[in-house]
N, C-alpha and C. Protein backbone atom coordinates (compact mmCIF):
# COMPACT_ATOMS: atom_id res chain seq x y z
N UNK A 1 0.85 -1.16 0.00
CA UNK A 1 0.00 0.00 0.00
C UNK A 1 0.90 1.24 0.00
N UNK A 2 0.46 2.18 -0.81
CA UNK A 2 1.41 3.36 -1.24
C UNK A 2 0.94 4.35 0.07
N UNK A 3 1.87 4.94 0.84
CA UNK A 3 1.62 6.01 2.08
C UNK A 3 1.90 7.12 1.16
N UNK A 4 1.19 8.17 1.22
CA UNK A 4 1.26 9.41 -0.07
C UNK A 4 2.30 10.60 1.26
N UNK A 5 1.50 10.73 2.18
CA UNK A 5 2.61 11.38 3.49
C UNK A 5 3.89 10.75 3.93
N UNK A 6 3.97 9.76 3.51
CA UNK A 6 5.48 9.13 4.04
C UNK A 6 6.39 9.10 2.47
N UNK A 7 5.77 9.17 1.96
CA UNK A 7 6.77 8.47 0.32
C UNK A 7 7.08 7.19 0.35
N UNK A 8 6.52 6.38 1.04
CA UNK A 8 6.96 5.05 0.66
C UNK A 8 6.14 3.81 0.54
N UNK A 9 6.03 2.62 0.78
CA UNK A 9 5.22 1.62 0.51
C UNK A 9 5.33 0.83 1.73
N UNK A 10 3.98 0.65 2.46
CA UNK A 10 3.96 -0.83 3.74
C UNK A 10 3.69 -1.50 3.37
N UNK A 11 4.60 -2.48 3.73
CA UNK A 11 4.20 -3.87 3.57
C UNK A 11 5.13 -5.01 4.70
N UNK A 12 4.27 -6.06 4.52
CA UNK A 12 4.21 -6.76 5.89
C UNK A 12 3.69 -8.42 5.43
N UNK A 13 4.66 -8.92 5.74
CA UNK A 13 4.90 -10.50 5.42
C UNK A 13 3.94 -11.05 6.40
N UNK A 14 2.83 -11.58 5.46
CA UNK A 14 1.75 -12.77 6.66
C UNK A 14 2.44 -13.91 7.20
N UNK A 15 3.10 -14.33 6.49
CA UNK A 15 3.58 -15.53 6.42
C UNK A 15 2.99 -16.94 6.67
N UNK A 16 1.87 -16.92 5.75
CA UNK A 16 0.52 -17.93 5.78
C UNK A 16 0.50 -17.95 4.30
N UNK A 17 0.50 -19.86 4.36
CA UNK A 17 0.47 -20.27 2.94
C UNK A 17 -1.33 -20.30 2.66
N UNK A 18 -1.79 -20.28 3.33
CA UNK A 18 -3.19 -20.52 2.91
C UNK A 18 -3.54 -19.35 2.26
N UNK A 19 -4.32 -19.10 1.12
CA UNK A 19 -4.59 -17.89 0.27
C UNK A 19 -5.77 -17.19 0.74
N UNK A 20 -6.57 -18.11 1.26
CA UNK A 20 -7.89 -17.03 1.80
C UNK A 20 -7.81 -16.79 3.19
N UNK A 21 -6.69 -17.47 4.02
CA UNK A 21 -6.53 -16.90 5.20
C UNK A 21 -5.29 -15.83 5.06
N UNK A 22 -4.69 -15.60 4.07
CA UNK A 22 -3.60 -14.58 3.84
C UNK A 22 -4.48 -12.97 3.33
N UNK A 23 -5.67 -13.64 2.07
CA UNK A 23 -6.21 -12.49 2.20
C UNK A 23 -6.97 -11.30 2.77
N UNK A 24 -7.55 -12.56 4.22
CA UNK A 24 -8.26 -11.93 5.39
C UNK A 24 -7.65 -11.12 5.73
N UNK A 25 -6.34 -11.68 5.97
CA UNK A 25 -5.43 -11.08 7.06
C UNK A 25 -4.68 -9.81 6.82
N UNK A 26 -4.47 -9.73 5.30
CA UNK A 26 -4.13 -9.06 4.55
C UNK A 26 -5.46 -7.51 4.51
N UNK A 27 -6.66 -7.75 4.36
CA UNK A 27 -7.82 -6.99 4.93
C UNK A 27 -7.70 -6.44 6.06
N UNK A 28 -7.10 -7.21 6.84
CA UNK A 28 -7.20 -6.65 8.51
C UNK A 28 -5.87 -6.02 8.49
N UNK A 29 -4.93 -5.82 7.98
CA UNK A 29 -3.72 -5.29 7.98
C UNK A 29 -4.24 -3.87 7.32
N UNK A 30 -4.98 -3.83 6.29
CA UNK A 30 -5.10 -2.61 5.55
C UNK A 30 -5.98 -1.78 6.33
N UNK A 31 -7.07 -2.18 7.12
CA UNK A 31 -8.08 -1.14 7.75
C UNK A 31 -7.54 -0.69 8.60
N UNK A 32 -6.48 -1.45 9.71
CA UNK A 32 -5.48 -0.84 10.56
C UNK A 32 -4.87 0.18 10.21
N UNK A 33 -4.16 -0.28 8.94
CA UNK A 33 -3.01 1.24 8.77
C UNK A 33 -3.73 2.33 7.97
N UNK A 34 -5.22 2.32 7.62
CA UNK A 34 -6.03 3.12 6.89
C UNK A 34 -6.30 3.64 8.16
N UNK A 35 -7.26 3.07 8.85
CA UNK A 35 -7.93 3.76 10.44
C UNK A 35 -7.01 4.11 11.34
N UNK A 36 -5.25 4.47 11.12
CA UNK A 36 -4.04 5.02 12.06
C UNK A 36 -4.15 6.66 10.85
N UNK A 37 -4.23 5.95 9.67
CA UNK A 37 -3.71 7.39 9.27
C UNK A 37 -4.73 7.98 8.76
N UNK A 38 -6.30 8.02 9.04
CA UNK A 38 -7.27 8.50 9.55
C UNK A 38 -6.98 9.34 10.81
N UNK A 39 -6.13 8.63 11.68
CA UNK A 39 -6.17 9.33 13.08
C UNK A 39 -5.00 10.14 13.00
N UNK A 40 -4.23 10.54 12.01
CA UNK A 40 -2.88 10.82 11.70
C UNK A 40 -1.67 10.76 12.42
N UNK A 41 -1.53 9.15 12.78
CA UNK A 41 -0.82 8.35 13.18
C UNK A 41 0.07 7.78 11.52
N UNK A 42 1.19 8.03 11.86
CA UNK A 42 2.48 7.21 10.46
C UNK A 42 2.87 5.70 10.79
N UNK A 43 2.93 5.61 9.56
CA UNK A 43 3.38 3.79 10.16
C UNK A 43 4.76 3.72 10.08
N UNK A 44 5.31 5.05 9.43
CA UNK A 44 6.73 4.57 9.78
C UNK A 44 6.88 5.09 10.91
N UNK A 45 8.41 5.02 11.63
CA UNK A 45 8.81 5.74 12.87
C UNK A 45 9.71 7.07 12.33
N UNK A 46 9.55 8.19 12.88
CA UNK A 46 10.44 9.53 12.66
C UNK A 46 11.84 8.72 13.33
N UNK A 47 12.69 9.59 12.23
CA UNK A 47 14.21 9.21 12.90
C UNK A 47 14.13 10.22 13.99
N UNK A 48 15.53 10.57 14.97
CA UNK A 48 15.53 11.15 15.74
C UNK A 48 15.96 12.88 15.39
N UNK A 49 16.40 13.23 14.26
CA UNK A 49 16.78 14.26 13.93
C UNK A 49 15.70 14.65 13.64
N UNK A 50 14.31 14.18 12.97
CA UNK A 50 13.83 14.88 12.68
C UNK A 50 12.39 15.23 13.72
N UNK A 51 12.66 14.24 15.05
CA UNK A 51 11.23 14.71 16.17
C UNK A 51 12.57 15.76 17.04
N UNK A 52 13.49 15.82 16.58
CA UNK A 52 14.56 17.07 16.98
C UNK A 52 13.96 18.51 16.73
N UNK A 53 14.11 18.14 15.19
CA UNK A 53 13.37 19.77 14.45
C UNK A 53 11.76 19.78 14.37
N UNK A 54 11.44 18.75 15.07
CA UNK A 54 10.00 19.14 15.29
C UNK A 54 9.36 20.25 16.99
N UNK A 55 10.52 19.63 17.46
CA UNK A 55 11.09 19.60 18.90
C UNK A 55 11.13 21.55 18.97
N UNK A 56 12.30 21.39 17.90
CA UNK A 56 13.03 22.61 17.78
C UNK A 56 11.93 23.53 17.35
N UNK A 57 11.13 23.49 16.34
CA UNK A 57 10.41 24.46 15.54
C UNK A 57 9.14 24.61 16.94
N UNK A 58 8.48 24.01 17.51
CA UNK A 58 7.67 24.07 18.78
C UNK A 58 8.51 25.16 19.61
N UNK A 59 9.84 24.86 20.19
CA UNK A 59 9.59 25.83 20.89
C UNK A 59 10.55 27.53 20.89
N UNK A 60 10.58 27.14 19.19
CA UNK A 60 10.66 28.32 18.74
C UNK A 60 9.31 29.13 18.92
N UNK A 61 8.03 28.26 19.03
CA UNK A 61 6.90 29.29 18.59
C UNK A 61 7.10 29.77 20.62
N UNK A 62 7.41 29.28 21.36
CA UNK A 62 7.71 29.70 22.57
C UNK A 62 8.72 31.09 22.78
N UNK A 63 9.34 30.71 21.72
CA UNK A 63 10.47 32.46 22.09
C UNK A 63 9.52 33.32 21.45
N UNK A 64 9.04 33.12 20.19
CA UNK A 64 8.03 33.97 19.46
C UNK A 64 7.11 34.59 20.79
N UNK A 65 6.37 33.42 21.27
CA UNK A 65 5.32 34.36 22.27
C UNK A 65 5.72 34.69 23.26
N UNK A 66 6.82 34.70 23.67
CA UNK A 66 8.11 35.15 24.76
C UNK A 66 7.79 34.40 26.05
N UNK A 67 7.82 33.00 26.17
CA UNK A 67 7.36 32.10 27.10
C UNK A 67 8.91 31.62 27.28
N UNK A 68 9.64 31.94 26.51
CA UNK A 68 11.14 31.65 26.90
C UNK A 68 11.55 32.60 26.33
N UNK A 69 13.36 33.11 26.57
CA UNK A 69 13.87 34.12 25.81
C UNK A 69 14.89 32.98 24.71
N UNK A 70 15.42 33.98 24.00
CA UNK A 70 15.83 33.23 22.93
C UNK A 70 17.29 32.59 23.57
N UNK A 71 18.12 32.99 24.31
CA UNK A 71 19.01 32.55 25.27
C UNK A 71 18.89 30.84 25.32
N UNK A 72 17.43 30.72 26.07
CA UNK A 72 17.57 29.70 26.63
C UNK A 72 17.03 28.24 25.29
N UNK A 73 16.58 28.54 24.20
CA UNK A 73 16.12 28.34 22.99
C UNK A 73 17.54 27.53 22.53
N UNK A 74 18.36 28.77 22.74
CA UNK A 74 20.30 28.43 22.01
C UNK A 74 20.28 27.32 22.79
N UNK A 75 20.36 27.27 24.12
CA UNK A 75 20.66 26.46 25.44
C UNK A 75 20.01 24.70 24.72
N UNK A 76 19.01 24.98 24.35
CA UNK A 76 18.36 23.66 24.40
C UNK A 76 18.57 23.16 23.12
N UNK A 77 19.02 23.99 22.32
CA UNK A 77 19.13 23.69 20.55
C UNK A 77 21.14 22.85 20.81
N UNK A 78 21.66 23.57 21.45
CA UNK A 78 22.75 22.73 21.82
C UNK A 78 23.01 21.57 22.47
N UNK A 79 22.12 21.49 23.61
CA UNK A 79 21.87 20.10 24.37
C UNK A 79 21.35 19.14 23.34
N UNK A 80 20.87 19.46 22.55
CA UNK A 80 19.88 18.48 21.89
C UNK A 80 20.49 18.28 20.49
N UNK A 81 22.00 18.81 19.96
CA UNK A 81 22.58 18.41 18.91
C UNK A 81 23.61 18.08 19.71
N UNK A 82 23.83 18.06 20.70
CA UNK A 82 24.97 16.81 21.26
C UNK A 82 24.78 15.21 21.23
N UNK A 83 23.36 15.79 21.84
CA UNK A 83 22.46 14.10 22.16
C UNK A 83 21.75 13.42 20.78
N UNK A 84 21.88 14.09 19.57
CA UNK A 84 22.16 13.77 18.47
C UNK A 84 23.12 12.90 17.84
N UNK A 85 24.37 14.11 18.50
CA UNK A 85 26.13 13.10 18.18
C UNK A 85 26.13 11.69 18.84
N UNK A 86 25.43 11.87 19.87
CA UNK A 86 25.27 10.43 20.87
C UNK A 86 24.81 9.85 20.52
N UNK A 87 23.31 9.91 19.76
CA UNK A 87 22.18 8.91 19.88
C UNK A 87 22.70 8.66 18.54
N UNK A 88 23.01 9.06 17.77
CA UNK A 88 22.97 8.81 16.09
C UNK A 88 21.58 9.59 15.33
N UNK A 89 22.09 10.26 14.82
CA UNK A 89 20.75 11.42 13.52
C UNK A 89 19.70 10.31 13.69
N UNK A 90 20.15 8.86 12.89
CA UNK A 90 19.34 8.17 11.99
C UNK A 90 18.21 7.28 12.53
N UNK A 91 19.07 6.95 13.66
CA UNK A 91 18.33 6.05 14.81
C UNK A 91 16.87 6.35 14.69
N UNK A 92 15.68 5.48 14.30
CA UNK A 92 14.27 5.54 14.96
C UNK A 92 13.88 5.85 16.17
N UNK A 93 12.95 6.78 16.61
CA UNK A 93 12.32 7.09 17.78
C UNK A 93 11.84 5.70 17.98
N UNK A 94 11.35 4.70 17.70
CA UNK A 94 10.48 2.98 17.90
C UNK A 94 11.68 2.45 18.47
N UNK A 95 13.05 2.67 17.69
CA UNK A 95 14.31 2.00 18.27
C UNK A 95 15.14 2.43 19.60
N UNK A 96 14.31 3.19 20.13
CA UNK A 96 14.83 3.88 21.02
C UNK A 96 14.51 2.94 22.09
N UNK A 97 15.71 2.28 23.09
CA UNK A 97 15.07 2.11 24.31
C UNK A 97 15.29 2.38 25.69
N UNK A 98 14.61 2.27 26.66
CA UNK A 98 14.83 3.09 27.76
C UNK A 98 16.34 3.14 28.34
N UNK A 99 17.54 2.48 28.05
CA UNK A 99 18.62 2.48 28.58
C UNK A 99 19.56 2.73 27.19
N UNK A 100 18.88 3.55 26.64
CA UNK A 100 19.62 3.97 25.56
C UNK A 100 20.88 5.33 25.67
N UNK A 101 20.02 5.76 26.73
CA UNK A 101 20.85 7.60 27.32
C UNK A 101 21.83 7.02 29.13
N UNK A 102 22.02 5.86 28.96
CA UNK A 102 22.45 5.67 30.60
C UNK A 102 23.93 6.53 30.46
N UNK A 103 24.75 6.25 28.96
CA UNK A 103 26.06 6.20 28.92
C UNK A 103 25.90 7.95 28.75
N UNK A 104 25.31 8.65 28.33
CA UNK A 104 25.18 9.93 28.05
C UNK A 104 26.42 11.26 28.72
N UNK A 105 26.09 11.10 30.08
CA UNK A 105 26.74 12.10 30.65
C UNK A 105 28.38 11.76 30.63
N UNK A 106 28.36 10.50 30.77
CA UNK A 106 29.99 9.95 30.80
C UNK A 106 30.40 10.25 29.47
N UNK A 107 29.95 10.16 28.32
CA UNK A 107 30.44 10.69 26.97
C UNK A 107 30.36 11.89 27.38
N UNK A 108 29.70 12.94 27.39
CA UNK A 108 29.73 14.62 27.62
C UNK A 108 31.22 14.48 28.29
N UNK A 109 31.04 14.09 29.24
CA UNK A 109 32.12 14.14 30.44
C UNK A 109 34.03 14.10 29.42
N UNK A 110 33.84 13.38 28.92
CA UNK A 110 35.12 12.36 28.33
C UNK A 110 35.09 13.34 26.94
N UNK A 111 34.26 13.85 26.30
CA UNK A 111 34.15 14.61 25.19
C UNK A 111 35.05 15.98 25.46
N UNK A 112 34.31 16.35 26.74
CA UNK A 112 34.33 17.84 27.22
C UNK A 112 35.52 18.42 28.20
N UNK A 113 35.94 16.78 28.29
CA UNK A 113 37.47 16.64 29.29
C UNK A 113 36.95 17.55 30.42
N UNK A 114 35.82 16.93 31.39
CA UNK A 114 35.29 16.53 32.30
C UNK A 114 35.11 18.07 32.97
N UNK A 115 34.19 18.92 31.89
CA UNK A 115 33.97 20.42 31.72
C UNK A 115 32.36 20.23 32.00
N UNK A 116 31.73 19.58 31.97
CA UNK A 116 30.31 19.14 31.75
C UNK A 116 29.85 19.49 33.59
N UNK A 117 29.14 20.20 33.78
CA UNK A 117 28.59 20.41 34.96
C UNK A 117 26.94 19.83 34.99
């Protein structure tokens, strides 16, 4: 099935030799990812660079309405292209898992020749 918002094509191995239980299943696969992106839910996962600049452009609209100053905007636009260098650009947000940031500060630390407060 062609995703027109993603540019690309889902697809998903039943892995059932039977033909009319592949095509059921195949039915129930399509109303799912029709009734997600009804709800505008993606079936792919955003890499991490780019829920970064989604990240980023949000709370730019925050300096705009002066709910932060632009100071602290710089502050967080830097924290968050370090943890970039760390995490990897490419990495999936889905691939992310909770003990993914443990090593974090010890890289800053060892990066920053132990400048990192």
């Amino acid at each position: 099935m062609w995703l027109n918002k993603e540019r690309k094509y889902a697809r998903k191995s039943l892995r059932i030799r039977s033909k009319t239980i592949a095509i059921e299943k195949g039915k129930e696969a399509y109303l799912e990812i029709f009734a997600n992106r009804k709800m505008g839910k993606t079936y792919f996962s955003l890499t991490i660079k780019e829920g970064v600049n989604h990240y980023l452009e949000y709370r730019k609209k925050n300096v705009e309405s002066g709910l932060i100053v632009k100071g602290r905007y710089k502050t967080i636009k830097t924290h968050l292209q370090n943890f970039l260098d760390f995490i990897g650009k490419d990495t999936k947000i889905k691939e992310l898992e909770r003990i993914e940031c443990e090593d974090y500060f010890y890289e800053r630390m060892k990066k920053s020749k132990n400048n990192v407060k």
